[in-house]
N, C-alpha and C. Protein backbone atom coordinates (compact mmCIF):
# COMPACT_ATOMS: atom_id res chain seq x y z
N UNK A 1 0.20 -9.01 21.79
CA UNK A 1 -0.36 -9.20 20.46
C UNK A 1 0.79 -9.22 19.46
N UNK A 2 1.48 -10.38 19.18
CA UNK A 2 2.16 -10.33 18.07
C UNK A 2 1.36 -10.20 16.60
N UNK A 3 2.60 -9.93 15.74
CA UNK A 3 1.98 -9.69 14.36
C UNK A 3 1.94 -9.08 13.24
N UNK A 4 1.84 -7.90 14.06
CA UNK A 4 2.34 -6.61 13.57
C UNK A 4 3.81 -6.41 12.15
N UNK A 5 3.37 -6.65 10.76
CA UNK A 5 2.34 -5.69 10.35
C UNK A 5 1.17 -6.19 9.70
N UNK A 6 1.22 -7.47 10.08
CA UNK A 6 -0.29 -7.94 9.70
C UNK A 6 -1.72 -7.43 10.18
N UNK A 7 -2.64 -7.31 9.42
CA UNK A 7 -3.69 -6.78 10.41
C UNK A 7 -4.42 -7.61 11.68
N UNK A 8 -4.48 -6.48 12.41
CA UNK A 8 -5.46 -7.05 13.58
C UNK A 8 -6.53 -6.71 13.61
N UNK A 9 -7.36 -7.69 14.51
CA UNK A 9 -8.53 -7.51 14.86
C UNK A 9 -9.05 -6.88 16.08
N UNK A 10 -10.30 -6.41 16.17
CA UNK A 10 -10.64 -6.17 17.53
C UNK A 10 -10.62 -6.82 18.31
N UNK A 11 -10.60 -8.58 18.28
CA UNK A 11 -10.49 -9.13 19.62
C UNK A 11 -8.94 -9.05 19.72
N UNK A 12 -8.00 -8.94 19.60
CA UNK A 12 -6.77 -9.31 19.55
C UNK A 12 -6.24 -7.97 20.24
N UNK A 13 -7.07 -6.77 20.29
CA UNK A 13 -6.94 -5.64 21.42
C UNK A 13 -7.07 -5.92 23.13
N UNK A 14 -7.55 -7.14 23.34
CA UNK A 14 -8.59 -7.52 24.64
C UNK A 14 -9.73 -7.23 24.49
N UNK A 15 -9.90 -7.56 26.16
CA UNK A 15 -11.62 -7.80 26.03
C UNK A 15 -12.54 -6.26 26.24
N UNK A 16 -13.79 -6.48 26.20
CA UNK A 16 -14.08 -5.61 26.26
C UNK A 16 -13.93 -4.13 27.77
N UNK A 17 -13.74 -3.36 28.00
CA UNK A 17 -13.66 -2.30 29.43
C UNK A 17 -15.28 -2.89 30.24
N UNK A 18 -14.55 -3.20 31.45
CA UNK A 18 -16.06 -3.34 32.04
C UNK A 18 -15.59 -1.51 33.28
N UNK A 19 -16.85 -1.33 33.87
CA UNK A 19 -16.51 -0.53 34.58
C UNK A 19 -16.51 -1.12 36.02
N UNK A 20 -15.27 -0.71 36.63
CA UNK A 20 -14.71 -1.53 38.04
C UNK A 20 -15.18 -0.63 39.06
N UNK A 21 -15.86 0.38 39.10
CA UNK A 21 -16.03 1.15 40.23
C UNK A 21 -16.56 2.71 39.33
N UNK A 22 -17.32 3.62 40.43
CA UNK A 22 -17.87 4.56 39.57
C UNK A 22 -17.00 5.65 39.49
N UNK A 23 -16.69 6.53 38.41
CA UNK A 23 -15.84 7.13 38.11
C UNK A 23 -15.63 8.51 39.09
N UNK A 24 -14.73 8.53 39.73
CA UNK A 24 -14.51 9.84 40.82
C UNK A 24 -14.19 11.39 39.98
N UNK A 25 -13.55 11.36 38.50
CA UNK A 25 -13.80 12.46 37.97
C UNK A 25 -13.61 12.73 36.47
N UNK A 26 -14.77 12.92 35.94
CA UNK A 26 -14.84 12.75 34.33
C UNK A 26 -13.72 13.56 33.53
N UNK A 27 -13.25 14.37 33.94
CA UNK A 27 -12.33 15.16 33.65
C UNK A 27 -10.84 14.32 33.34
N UNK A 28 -10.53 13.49 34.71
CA UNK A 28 -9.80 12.92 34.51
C UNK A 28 -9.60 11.06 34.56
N UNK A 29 -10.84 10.62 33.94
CA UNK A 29 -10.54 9.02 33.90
C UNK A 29 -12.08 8.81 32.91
N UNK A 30 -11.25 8.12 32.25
CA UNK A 30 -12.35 7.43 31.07
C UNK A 30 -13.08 6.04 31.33
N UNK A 31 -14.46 6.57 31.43
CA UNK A 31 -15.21 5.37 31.74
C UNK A 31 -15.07 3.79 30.35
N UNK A 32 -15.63 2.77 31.13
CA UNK A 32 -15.65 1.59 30.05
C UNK A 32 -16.07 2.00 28.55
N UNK A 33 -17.17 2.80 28.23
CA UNK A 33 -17.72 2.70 27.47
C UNK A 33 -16.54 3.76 26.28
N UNK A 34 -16.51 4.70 27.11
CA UNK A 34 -14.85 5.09 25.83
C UNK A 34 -14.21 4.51 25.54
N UNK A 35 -13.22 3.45 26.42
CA UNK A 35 -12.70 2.46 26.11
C UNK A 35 -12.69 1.52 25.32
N UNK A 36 -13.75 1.69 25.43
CA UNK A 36 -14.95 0.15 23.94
C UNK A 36 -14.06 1.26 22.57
N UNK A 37 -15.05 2.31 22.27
CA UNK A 37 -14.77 3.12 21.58
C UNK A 37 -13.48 3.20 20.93
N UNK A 38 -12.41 3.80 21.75
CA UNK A 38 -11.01 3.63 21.55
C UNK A 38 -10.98 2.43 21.36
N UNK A 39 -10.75 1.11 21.59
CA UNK A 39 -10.59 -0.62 21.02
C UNK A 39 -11.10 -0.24 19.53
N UNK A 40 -12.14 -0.16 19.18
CA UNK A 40 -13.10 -0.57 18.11
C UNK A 40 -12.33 0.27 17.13
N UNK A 41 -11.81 1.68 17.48
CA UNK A 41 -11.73 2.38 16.57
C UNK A 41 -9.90 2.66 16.15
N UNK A 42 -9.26 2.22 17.03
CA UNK A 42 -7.65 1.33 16.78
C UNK A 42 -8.14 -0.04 16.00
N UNK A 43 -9.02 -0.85 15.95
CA UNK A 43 -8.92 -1.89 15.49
C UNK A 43 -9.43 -1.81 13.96
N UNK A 44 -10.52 -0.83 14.25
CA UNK A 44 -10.84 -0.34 12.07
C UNK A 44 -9.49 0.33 11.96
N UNK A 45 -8.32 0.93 12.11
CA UNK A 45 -7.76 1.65 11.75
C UNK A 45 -6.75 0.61 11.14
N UNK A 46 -6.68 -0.60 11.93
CA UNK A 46 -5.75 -2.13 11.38
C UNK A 46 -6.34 -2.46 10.30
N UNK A 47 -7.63 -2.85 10.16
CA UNK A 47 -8.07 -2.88 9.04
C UNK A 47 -7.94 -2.03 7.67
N UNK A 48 -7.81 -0.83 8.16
CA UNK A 48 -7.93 -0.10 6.49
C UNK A 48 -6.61 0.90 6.47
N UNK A 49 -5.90 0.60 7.02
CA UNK A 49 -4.37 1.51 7.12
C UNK A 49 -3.61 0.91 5.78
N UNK A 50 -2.80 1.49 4.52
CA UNK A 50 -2.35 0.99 3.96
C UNK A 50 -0.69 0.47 4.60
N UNK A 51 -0.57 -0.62 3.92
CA UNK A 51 0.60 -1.63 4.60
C UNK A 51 2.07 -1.16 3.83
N UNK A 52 1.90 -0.35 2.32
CA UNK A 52 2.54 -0.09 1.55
C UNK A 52 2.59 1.06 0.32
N UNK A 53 3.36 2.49 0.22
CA UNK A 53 2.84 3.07 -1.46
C UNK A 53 3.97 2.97 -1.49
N UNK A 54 4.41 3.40 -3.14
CA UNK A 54 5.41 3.83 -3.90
C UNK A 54 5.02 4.31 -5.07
N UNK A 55 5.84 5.11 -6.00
CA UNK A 55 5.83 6.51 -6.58
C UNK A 55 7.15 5.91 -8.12
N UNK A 56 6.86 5.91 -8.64
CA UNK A 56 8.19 5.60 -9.86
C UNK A 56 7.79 6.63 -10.89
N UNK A 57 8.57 6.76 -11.68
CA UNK A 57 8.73 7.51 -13.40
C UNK A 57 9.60 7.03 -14.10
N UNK A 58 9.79 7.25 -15.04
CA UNK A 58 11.15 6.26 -16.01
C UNK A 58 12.08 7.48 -15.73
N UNK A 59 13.38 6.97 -16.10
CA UNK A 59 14.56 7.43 -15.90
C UNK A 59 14.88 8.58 -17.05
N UNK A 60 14.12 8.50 -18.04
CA UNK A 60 14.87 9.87 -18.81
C UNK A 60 13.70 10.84 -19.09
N UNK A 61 14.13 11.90 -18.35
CA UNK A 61 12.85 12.44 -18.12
C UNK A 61 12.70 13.63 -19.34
N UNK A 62 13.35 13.51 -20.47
CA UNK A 62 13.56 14.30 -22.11
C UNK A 62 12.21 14.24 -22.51
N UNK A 63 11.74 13.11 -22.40
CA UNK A 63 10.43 12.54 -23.22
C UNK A 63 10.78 11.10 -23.93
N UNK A 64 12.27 10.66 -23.82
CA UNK A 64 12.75 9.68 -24.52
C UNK A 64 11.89 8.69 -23.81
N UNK A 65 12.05 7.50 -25.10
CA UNK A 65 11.59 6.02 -24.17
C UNK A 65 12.30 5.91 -23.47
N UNK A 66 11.45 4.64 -22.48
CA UNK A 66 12.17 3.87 -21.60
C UNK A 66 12.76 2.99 -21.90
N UNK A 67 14.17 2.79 -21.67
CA UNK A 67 15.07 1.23 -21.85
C UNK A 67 14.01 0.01 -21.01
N UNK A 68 14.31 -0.97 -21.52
CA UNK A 68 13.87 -2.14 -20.84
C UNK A 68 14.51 -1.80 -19.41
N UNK A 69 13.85 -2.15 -18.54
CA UNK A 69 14.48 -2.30 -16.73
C UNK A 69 14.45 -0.80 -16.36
N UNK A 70 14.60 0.16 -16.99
CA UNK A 70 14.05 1.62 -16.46
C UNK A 70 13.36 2.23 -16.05
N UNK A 71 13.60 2.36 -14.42
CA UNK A 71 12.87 2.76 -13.68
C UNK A 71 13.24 3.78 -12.64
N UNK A 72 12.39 4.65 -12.26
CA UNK A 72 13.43 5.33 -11.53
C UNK A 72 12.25 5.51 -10.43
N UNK A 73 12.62 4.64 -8.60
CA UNK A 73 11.92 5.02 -7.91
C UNK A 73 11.76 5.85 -7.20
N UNK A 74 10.93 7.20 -7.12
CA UNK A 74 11.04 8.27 -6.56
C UNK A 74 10.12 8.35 -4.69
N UNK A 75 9.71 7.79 -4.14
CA UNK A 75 9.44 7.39 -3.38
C UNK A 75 8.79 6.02 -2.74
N UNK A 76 9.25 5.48 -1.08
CA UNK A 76 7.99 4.23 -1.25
C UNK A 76 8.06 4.86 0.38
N UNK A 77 7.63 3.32 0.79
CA UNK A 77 7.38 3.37 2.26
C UNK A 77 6.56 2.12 2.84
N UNK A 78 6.77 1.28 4.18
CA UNK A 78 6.29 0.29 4.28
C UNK A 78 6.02 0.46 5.37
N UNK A 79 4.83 -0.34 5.95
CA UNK A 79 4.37 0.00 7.51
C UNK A 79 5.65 -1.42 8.44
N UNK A 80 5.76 -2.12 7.38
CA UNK A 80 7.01 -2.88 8.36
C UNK A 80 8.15 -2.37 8.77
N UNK A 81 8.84 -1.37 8.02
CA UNK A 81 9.91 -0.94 7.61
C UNK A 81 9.80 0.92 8.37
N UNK A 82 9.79 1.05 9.52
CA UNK A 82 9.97 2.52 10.19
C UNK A 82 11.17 2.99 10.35
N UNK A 83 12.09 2.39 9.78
CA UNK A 83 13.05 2.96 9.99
C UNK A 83 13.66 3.33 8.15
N UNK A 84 12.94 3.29 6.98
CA UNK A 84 12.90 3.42 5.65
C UNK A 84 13.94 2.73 5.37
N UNK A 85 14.82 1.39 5.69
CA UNK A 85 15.60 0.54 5.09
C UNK A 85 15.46 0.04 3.99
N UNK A 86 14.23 -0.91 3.81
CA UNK A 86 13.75 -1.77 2.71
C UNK A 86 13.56 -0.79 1.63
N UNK A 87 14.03 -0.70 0.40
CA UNK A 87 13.19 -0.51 -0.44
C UNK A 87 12.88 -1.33 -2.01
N UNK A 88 11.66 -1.37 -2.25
CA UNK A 88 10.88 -2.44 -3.12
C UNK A 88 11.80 -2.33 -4.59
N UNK A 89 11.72 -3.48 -4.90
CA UNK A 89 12.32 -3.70 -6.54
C UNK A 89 11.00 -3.50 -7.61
N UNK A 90 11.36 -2.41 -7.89
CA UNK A 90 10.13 -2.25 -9.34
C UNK A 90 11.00 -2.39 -10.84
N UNK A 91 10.46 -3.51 -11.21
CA UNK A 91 10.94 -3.68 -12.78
C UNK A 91 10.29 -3.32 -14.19
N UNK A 92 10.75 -3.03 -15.31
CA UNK A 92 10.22 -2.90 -16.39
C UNK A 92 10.42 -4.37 -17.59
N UNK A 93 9.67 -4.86 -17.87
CA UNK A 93 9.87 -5.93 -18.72
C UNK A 93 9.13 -5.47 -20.55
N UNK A 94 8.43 -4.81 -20.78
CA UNK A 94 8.42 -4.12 -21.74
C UNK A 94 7.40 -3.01 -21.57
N UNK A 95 7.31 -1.95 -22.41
CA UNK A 95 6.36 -0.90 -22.54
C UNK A 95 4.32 -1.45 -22.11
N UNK A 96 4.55 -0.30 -20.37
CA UNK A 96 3.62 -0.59 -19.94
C UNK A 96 3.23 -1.93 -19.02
N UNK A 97 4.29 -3.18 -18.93
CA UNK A 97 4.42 -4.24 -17.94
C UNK A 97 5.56 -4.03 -16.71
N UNK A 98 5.20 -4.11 -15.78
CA UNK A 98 5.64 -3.73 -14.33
C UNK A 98 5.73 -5.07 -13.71
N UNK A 99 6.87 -5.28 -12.81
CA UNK A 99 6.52 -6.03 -11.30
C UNK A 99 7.39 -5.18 -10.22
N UNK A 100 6.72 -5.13 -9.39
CA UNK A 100 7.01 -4.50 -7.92
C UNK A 100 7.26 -5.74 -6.89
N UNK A 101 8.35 -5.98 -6.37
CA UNK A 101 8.66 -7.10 -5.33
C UNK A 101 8.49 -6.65 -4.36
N UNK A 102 8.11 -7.14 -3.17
CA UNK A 102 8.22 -7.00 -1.92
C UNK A 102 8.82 -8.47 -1.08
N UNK A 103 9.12 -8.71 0.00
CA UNK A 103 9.25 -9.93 0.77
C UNK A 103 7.94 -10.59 0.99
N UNK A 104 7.88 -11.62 0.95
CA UNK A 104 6.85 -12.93 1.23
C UNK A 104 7.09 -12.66 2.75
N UNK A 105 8.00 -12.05 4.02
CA UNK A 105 8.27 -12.56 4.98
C UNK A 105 8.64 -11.46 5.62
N UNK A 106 8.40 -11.02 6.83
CA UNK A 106 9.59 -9.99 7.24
C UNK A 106 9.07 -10.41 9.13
N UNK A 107 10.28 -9.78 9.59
CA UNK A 107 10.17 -9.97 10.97
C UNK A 107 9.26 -9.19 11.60
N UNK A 108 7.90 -9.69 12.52
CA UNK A 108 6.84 -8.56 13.02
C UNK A 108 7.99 -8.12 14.48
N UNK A 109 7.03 -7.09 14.59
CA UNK A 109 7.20 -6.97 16.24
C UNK A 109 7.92 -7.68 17.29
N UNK A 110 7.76 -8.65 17.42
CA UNK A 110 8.21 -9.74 18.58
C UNK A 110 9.13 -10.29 17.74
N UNK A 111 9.83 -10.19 16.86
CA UNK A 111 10.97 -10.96 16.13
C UNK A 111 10.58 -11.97 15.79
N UNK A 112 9.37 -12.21 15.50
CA UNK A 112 8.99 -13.83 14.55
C UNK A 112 8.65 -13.50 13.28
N UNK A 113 8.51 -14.51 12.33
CA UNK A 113 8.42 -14.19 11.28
C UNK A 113 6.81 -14.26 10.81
N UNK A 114 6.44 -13.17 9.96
CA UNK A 114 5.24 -13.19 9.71
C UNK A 114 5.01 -12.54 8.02
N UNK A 115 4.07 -13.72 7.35
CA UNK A 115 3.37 -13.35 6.09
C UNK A 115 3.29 -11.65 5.88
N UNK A 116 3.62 -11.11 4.89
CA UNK A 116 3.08 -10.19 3.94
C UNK A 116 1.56 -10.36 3.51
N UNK A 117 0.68 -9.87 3.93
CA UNK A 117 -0.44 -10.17 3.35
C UNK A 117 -0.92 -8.26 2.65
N UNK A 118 -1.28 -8.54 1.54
CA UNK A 118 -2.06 -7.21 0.91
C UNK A 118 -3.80 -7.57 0.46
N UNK A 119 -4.65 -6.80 0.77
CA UNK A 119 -5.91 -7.04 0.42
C UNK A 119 -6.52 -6.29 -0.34
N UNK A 120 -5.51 -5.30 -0.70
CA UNK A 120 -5.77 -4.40 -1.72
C UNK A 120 -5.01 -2.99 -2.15
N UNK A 121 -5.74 -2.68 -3.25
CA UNK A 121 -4.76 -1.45 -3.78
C UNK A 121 -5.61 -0.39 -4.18
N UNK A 122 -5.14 0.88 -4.60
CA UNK A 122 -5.73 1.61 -5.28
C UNK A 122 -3.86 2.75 -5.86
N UNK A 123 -4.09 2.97 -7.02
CA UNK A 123 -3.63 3.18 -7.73
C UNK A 123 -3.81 4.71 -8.77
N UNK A 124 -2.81 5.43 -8.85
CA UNK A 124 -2.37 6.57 -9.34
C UNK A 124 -1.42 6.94 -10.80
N UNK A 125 -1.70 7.06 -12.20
CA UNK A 125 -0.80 6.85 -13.28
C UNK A 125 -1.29 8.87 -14.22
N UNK A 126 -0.15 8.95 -14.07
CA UNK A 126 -0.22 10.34 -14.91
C UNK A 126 0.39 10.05 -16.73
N UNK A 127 -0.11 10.32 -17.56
CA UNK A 127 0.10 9.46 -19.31
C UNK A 127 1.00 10.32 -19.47
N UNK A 128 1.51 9.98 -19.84
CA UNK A 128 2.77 10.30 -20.76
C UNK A 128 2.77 11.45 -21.94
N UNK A 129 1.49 10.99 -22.21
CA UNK A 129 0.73 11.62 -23.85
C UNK A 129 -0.52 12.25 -23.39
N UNK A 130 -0.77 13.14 -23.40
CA UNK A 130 -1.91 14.47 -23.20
C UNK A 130 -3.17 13.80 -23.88
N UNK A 131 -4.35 14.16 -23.55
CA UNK A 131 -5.41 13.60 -24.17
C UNK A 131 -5.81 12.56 -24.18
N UNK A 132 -5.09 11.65 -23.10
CA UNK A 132 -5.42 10.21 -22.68
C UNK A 132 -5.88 9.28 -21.81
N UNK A 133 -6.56 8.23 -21.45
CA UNK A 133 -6.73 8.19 -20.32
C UNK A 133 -5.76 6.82 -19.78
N UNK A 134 -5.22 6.67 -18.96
CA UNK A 134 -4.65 5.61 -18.24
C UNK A 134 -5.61 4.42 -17.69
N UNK A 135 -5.34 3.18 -17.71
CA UNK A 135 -6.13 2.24 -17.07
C UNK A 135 -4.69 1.41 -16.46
N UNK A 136 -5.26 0.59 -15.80
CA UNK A 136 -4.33 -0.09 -14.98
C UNK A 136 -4.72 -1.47 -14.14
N UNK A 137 -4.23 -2.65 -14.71
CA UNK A 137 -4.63 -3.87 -14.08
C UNK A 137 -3.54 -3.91 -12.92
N UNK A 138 -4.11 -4.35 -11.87
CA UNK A 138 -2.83 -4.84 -11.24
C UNK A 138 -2.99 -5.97 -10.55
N UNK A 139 -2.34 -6.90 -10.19
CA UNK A 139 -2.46 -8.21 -9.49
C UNK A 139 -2.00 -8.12 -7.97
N UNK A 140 -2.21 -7.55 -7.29
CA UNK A 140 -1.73 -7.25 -6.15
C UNK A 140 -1.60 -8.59 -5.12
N UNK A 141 -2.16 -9.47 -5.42
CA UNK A 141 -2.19 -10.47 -4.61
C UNK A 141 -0.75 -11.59 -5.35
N UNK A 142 -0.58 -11.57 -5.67
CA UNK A 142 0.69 -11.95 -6.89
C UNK A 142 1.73 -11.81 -5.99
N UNK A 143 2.86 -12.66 -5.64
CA UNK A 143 4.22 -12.48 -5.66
C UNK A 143 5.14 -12.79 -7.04
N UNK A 144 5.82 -11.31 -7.82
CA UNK A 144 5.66 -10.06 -7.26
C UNK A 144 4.56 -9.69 -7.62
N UNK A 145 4.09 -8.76 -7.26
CA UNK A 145 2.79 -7.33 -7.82
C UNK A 145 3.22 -7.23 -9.37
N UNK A 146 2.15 -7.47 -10.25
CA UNK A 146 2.32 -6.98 -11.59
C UNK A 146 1.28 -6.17 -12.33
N UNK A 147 2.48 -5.19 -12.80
CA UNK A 147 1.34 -3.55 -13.26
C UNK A 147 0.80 -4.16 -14.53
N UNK A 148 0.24 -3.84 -15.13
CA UNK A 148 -0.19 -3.78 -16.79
C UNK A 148 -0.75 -2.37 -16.95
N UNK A 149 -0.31 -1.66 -17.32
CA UNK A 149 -0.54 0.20 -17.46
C UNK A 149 -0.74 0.27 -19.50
N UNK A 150 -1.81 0.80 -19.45
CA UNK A 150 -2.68 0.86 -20.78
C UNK A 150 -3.29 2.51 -21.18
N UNK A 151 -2.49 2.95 -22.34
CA UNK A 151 -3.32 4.30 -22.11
C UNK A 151 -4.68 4.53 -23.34
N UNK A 152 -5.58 5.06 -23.01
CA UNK A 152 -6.55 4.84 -24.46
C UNK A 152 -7.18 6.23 -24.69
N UNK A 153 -6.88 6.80 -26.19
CA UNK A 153 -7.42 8.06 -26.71
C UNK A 153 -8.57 7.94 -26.11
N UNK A 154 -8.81 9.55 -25.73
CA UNK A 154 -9.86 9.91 -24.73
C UNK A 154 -11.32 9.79 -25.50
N UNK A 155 -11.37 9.74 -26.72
CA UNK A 155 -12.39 9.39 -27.48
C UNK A 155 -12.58 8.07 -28.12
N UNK A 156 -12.05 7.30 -27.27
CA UNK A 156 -12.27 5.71 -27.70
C UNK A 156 -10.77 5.58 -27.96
N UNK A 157 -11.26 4.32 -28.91
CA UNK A 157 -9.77 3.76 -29.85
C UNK A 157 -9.43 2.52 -28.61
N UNK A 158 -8.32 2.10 -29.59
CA UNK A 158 -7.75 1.02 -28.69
C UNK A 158 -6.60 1.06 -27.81
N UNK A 159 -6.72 0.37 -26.73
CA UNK A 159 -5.65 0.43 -25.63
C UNK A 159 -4.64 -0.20 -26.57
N UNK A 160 -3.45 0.77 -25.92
CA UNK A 160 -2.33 0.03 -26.05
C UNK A 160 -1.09 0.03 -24.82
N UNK A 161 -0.29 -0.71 -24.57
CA UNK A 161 0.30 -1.21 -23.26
C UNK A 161 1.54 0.34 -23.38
N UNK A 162 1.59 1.26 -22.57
CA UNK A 162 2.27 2.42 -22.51
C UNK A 162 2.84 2.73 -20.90
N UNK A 163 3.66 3.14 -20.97
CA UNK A 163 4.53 3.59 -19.66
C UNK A 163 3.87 5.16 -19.33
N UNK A 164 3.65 4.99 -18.00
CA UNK A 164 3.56 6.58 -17.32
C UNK A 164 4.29 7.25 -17.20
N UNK A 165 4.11 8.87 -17.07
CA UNK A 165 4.69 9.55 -16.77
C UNK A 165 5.29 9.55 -15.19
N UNK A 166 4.04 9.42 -14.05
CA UNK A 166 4.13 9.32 -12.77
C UNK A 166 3.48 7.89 -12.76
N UNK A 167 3.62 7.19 -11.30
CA UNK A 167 2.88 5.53 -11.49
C UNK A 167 2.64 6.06 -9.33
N UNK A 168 1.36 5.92 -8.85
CA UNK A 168 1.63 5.40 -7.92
C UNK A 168 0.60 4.37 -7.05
N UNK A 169 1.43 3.74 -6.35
CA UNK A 169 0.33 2.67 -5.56
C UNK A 169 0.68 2.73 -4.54
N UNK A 170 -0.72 2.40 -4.08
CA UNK A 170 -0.97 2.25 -2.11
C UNK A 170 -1.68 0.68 -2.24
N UNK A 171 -1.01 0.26 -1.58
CA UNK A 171 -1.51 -1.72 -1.08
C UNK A 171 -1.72 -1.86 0.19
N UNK A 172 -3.16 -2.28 0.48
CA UNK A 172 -3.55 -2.29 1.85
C UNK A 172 -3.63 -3.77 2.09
């Protein structure tokens, strides 16, 4: 099964366990029907495993603004990448606009080259400013990933485009 870290499917595990003979001792050999089990339940785990997080804050951690391009990444991690080589380019282009790069491409498993695909995100932003709430667009399907981070008085009022304190995302 090449691919890897793209997701797989359950057929792409094989076929289903038939049982070849009746089992001589439950203790020690797993009939077909576990087998099914184990397949089905490695193959949801391809499905909903995230492929990617990372963790940023701006660089001066006084309370000062952020310079344009200030970023400071405090953790990531990639399911392509087990050996923690790669790590992602997160940019600042003004107060509250983000892009996060990743490769369009990386080598799977078998040394061929295979798509980056993300199908989704969910997302983590701590405000800067007390009493606020954070919202957060993100385009995850985008090469690169682009944040739009918005914080809005907790009693209404209007958003305005603001940098986090903490930022983090998981892309599945």
């Amino acid at each position: 099964m090449s691919g890897f870290p793209n997701r797989f499917s359950r057929s792409a595990l094989g076929p289903e366990p038939e049982e070849g003979r009746a089992l001589r001792s439950a203790k020690r050999e797993l009939g077909a029907s576990v087998g099914s089990l184990m397949l089905h339940a490695v193959g949801a785990v391809g499905v909903m495993m995230p492929m990617a997080y990372l963790s940023f804050t701006k660089t001066d951690q006084s309370g000062g603004a952020y310079a344009v391009g200030a970023v400071a990444l405090r953790a990531s991690g990639e399911a392509w990448d087990l050996d923690g080589l790669f790590v992602p380019t997160v940019t600042r282009s003004a107060a509250g606009l983000y892009t996060v790069t990743y490769p369009s491409t990386v080598t799977d498993k078998d040394g061929l080259t295979s798509s980056i695909v993300f199908r989704g995100c969910t997302w983590s932003a701590l405000s800067a400013t007390a009493a606020t709430r954070v919202d957060v667009a993100v385009d995850w399907a985008a090469s690169p990933i682009t944040l739009r981070i918005t914080d809005r008085a907790e009693g209404g009022g209007a958003a305005a485009l603001a940098d986090p304190a903490l930022f983090t995302l998981v892309l599945w």
